[in-house]
Structure formats: structure tokens, C-alpha cells
PDB file of N, CA and C in Angstrom:
ATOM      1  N   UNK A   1     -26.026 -65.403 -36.040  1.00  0.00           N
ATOM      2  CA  UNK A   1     -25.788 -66.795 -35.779  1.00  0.00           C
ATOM      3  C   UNK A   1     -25.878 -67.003 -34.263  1.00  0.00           C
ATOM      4  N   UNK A   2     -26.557 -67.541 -33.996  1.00  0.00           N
ATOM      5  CA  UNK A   2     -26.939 -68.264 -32.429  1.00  0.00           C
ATOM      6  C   UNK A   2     -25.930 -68.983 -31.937  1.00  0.00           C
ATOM      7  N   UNK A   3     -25.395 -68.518 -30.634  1.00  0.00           N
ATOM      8  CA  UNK A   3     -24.074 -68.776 -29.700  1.00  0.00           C
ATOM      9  C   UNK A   3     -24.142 -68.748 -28.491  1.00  0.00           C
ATOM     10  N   UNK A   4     -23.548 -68.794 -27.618  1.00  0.00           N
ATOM     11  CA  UNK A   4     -23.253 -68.663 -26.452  1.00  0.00           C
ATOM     12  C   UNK A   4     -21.874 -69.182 -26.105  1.00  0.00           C
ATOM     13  N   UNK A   5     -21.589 -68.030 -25.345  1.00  0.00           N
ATOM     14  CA  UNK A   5     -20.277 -67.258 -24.842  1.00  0.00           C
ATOM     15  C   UNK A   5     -20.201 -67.462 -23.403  1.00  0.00           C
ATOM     16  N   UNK A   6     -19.195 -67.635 -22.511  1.00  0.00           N
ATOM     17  CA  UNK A   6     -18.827 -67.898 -21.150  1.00  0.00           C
ATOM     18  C   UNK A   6     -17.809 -66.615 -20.859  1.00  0.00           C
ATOM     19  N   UNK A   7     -18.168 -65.790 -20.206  1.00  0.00           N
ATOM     20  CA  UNK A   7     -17.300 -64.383 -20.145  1.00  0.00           C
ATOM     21  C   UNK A   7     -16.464 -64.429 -18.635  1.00  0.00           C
ATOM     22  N   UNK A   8     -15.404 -64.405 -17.956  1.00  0.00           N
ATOM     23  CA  UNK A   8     -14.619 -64.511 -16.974  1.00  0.00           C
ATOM     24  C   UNK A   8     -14.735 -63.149 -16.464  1.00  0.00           C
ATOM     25  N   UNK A   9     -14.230 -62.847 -15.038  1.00  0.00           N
ATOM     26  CA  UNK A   9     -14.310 -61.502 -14.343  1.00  0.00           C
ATOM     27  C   UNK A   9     -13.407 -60.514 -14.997  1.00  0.00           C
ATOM     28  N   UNK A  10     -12.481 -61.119 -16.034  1.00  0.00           N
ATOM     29  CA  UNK A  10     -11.879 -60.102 -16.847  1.00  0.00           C
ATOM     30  C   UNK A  10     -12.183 -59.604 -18.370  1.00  0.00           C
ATOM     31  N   UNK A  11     -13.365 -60.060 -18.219  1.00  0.00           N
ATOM     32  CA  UNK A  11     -14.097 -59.652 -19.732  1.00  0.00           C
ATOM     33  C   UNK A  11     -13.605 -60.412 -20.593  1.00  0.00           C
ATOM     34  N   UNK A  12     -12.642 -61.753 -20.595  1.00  0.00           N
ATOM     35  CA  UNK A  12     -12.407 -62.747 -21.598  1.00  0.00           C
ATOM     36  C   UNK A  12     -13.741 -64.035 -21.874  1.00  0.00           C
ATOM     37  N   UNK A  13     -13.813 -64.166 -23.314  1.00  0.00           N
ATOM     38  CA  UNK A  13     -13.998 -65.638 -23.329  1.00  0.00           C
ATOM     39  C   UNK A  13     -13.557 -66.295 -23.229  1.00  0.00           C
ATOM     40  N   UNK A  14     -14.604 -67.387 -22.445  1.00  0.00           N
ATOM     41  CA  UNK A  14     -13.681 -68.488 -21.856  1.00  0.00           C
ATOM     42  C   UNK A  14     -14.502 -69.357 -22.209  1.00  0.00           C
ATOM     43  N   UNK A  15     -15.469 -69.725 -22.994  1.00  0.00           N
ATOM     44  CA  UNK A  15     -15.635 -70.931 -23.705  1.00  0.00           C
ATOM     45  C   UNK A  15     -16.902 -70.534 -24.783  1.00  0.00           C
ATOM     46  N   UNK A  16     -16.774 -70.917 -26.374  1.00  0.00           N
ATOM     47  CA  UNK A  16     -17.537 -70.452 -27.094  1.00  0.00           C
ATOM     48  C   UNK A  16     -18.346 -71.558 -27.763  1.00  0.00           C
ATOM     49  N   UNK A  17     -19.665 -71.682 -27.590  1.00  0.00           N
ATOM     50  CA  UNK A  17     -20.355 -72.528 -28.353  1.00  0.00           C
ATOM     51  C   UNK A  17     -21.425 -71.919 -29.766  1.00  0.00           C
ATOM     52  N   UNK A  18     -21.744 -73.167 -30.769  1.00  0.00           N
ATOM     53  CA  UNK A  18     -22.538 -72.873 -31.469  1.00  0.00           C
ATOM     54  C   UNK A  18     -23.188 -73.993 -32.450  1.00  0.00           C
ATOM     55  N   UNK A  19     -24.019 -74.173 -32.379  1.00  0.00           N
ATOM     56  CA  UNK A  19     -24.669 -75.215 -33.558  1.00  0.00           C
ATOM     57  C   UNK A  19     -25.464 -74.720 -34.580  1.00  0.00           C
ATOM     58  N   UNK A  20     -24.865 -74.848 -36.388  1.00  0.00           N
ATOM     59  CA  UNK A  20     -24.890 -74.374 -37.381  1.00  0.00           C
ATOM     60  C   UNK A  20     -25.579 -75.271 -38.386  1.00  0.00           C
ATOM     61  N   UNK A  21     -26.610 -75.510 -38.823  1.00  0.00           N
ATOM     62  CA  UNK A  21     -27.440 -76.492 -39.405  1.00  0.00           C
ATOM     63  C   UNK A  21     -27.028 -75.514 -41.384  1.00  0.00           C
ATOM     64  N   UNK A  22     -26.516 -76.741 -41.956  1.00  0.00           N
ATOM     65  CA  UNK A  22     -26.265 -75.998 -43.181  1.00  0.00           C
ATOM     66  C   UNK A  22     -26.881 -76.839 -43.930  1.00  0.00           C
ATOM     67  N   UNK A  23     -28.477 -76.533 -44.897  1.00  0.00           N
ATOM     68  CA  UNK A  23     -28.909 -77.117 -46.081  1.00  0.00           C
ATOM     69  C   UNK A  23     -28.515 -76.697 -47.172  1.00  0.00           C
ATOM     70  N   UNK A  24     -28.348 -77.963 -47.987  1.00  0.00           N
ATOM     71  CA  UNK A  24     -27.574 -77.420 -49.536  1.00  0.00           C
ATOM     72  C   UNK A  24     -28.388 -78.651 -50.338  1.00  0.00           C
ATOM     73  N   UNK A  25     -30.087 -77.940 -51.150  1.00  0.00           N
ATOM     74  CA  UNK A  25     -31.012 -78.927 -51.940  1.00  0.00           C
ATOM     75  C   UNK A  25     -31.542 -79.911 -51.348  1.00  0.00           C
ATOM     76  N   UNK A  26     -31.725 -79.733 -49.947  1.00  0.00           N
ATOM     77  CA  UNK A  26     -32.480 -80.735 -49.062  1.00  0.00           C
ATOM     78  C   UNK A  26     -31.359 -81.398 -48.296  1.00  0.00           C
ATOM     79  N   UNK A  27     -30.209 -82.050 -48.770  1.00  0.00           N
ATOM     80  CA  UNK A  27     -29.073 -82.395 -47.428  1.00  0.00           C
ATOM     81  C   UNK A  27     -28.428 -81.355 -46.572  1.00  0.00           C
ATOM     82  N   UNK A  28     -28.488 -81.757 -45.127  1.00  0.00           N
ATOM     83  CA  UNK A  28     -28.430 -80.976 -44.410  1.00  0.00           C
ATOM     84  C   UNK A  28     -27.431 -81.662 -43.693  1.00  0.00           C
ATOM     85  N   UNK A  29     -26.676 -80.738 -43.427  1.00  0.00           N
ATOM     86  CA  UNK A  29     -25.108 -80.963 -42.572  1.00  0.00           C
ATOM     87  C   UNK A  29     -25.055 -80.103 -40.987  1.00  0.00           C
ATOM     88  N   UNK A  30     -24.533 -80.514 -39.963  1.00  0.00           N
ATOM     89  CA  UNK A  30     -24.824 -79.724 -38.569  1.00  0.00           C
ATOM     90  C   UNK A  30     -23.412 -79.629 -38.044  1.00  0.00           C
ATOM     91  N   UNK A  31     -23.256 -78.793 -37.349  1.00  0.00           N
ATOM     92  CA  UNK A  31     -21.427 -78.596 -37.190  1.00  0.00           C
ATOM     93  C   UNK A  31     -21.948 -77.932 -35.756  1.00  0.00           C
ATOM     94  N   UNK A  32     -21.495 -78.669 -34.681  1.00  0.00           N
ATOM     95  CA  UNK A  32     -21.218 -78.300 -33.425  1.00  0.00           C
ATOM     96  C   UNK A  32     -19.726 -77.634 -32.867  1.00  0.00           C
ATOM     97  N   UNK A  33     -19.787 -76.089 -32.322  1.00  0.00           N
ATOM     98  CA  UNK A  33     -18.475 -76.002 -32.111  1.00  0.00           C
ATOM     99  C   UNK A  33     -18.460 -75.559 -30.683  1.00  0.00           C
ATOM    100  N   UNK A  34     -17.639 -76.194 -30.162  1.00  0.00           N
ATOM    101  CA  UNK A  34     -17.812 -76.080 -28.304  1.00  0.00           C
ATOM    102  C   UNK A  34     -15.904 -75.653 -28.196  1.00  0.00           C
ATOM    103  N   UNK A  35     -15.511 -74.458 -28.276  1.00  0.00           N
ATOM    104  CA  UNK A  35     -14.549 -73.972 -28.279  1.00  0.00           C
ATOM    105  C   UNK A  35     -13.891 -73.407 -26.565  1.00  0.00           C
ATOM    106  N   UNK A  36     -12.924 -73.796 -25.818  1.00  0.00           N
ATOM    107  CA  UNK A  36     -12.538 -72.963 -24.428  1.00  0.00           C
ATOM    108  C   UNK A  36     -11.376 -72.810 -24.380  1.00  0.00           C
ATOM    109  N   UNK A  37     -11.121 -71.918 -23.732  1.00  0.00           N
ATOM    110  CA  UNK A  37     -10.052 -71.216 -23.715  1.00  0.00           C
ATOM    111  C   UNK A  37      -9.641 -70.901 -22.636  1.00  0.00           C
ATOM    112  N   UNK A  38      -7.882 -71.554 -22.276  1.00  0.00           N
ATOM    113  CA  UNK A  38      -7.058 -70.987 -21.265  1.00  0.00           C
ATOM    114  C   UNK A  38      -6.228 -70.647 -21.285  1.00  0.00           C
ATOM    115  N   UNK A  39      -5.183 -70.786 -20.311  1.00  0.00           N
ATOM    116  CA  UNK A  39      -3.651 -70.436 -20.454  1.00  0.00           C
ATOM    117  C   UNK A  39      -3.747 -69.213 -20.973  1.00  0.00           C
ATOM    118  N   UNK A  40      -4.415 -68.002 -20.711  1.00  0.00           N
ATOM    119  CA  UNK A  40      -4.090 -66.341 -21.084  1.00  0.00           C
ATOM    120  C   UNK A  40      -3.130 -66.196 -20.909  1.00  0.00           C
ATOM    121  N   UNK A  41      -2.503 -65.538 -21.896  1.00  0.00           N
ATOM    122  CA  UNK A  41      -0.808 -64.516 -21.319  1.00  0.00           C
ATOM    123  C   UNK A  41       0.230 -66.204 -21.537  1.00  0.00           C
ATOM    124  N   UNK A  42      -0.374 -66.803 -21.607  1.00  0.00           N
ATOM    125  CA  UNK A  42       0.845 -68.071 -21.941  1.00  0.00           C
ATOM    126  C   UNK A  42       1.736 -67.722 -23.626  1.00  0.00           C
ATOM    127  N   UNK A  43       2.738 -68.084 -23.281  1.00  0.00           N
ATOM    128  CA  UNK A  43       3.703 -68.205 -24.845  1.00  0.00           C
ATOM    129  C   UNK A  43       3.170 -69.195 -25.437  1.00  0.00           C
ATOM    130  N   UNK A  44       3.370 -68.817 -26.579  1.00  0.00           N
ATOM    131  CA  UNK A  44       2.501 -69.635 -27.949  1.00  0.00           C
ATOM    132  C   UNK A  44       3.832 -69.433 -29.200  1.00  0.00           C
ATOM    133  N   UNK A  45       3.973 -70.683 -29.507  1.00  0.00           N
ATOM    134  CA  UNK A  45       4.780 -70.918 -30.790  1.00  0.00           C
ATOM    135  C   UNK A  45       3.877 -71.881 -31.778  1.00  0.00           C
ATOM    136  N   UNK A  46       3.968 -70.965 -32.811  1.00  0.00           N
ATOM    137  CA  UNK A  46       2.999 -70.936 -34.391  1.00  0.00           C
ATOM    138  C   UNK A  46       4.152 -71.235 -35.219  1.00  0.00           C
ATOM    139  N   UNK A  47       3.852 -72.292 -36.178  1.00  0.00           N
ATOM    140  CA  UNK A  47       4.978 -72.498 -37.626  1.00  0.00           C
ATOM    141  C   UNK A  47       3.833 -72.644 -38.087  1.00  0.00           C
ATOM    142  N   UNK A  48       3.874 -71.584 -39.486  1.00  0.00           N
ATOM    143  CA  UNK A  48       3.267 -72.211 -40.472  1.00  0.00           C
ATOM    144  C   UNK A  48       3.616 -72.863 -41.692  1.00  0.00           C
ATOM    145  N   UNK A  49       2.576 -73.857 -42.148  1.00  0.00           N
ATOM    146  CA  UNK A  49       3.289 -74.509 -43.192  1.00  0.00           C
ATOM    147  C   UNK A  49       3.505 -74.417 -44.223  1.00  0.00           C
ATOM    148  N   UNK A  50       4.449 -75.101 -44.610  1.00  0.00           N
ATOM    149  CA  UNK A  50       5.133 -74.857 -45.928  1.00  0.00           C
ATOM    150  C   UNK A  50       3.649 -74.359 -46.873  1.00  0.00           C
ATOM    151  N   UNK A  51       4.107 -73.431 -48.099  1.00  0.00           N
ATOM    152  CA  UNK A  51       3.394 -72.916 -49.118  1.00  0.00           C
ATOM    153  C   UNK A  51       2.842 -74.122 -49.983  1.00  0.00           C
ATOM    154  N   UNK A  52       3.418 -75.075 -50.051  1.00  0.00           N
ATOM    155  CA  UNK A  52       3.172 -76.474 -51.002  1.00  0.00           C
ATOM    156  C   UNK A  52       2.013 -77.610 -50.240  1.00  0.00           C
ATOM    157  N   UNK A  53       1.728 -77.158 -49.212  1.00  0.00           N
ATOM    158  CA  UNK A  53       1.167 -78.031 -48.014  1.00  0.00           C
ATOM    159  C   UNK A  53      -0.152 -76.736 -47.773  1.00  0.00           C
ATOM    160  N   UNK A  54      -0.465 -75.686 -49.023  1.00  0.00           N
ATOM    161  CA  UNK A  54      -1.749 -75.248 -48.466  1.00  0.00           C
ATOM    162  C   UNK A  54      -2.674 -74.436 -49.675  1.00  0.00           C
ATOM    163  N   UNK A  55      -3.757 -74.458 -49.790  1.00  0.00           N
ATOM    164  CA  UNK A  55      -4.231 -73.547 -50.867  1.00  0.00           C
ATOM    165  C   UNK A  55      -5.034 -72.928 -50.513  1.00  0.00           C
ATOM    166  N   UNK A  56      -5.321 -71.733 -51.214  1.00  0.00           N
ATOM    167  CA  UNK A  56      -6.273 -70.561 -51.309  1.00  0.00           C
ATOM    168  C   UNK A  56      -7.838 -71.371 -50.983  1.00  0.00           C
ATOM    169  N   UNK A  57      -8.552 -71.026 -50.449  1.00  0.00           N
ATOM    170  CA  UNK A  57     -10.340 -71.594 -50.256  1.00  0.00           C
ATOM    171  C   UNK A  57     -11.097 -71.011 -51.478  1.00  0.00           C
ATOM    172  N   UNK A  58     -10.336 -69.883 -51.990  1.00  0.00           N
ATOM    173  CA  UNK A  58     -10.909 -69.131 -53.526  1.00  0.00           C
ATOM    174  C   UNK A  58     -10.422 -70.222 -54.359  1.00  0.00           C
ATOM    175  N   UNK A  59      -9.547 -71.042 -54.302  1.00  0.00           N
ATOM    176  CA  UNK A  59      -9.358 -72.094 -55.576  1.00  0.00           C
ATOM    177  C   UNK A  59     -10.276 -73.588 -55.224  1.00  0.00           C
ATOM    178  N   UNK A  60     -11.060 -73.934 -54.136  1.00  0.00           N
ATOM    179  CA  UNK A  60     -11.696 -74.533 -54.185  1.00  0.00           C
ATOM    180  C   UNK A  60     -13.004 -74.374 -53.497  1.00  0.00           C
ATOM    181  N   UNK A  61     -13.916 -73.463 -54.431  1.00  0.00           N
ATOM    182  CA  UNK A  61     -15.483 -73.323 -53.842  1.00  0.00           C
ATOM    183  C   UNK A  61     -16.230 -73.678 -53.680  1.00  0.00           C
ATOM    184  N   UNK A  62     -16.147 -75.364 -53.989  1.00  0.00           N
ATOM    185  CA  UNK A  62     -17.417 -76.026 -53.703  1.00  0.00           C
ATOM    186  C   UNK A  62     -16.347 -77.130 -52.509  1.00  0.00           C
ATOM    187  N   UNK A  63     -15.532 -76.914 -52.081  1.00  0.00           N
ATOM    188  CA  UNK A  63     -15.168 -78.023 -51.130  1.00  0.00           C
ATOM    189  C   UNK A  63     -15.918 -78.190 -50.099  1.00  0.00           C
ATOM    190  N   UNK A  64     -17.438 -77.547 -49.181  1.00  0.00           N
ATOM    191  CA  UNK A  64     -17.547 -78.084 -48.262  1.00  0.00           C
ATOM    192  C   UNK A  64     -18.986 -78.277 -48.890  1.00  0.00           C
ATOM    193  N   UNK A  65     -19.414 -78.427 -50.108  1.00  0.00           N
ATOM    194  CA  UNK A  65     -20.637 -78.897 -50.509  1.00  0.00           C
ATOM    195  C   UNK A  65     -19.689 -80.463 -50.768  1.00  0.00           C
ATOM    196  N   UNK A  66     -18.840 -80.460 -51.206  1.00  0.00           N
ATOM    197  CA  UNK A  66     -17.832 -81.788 -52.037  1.00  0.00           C
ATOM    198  C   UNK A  66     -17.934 -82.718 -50.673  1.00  0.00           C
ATOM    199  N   UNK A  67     -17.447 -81.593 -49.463  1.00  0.00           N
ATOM    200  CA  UNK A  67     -17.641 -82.538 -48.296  1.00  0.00           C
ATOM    201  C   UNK A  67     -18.297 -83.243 -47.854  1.00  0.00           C
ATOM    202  N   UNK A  68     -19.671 -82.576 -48.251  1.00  0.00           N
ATOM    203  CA  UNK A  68     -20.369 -83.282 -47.374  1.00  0.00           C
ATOM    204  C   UNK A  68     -21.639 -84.139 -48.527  1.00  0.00           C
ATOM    205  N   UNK A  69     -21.368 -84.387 -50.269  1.00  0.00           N
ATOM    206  CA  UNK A  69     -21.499 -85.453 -50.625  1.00  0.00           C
ATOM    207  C   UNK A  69     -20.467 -86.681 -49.933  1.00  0.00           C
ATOM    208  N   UNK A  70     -19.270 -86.529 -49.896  1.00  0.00           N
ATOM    209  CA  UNK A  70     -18.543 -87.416 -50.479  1.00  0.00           C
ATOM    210  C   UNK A  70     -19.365 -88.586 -49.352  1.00  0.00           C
ATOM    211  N   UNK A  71     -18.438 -89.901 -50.050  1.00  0.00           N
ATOM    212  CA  UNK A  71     -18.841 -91.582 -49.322  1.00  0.00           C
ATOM    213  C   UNK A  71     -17.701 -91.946 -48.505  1.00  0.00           C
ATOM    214  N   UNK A  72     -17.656 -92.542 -47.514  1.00  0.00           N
ATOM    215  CA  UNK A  72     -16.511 -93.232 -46.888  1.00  0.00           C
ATOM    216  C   UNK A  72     -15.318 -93.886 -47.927  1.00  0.00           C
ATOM    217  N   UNK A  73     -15.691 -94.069 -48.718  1.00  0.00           N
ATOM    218  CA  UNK A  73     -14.951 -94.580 -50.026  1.00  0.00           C
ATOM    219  C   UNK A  73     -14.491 -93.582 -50.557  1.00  0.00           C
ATOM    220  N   UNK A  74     -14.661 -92.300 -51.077  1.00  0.00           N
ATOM    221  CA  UNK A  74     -14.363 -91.236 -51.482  1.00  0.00           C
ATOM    222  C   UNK A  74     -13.372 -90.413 -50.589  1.00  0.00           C
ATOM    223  N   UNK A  75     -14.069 -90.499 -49.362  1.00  0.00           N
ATOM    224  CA  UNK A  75     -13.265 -89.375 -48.181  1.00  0.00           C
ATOM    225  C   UNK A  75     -11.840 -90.088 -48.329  1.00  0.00           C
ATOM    226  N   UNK A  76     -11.660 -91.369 -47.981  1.00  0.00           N
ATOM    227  CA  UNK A  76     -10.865 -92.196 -47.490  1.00  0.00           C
ATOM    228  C   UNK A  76      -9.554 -91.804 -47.986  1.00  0.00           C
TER     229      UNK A  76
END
């Protein structure tokens, strides 16, 4: 997958890009990800959420074909 990476004098990334063109039967969906990164060595507080507030991606396998039919009416 075609990327590009921004590497700092300490061998970190420091900003990650990529553009991902996904056809599924002729519609084609494009997902730009322009990712950077700072604050190294900073404290980080993570909660995750409640068990009722998340599901497995194995219980829904067609969700990002579902996605990217759905209509503004549908998403909504």
C-alpha cells in the first residue's frame, strides 16, 4: 500500500499519509489518511467503552460495503 512517512532525528514518525481507492462492482470509495504525531513521552489516559457501546467487526462484514451504499437518508 502506497504511503509516505515523515521520520524525525530520532527515528519516530512524525506524520503518516496515504490514499486508498477501494472498488466494490464498479463504485469506488477513496479514503485519505494524513495522520501526525506529537507530544512523545506525554501521559495519555485511555477509557474504554463500555462492552454495550461496541461490537466485534466479525459480526458485521459487510459494514463498509453498507457504508458506502448507504443515502444521506439512510446514514442519517
Amino acid at each position: 500500500m502506497p504511503s509516505e512517512e515523515w521520520i524525525d532525528h530520532d527515528g519516530r514518525v512524525r506524520r503518516f499519509t496515504l490514499t486508498l481507492e477501494i472498488d466494490d462492482s464498479g463504485d469506488t470509495a477513496t479514503v485519505a489518511v494524513d495522520m501526525r504525531f506529537t507530544n512523545f513521552d506525554a501521559p495519555v489516559g485511555v477509557v474504554a467503552p463500555p462492552a454495550s457501546d461496541t461490537v466485534s467487526l466479525a459480526k458485521v462484514p459487510t459494514l463498509f460495503k453498507d457504508l458506502g451504499g448507504a443515502t444521506a437518508s439512510q446514514a442519517g
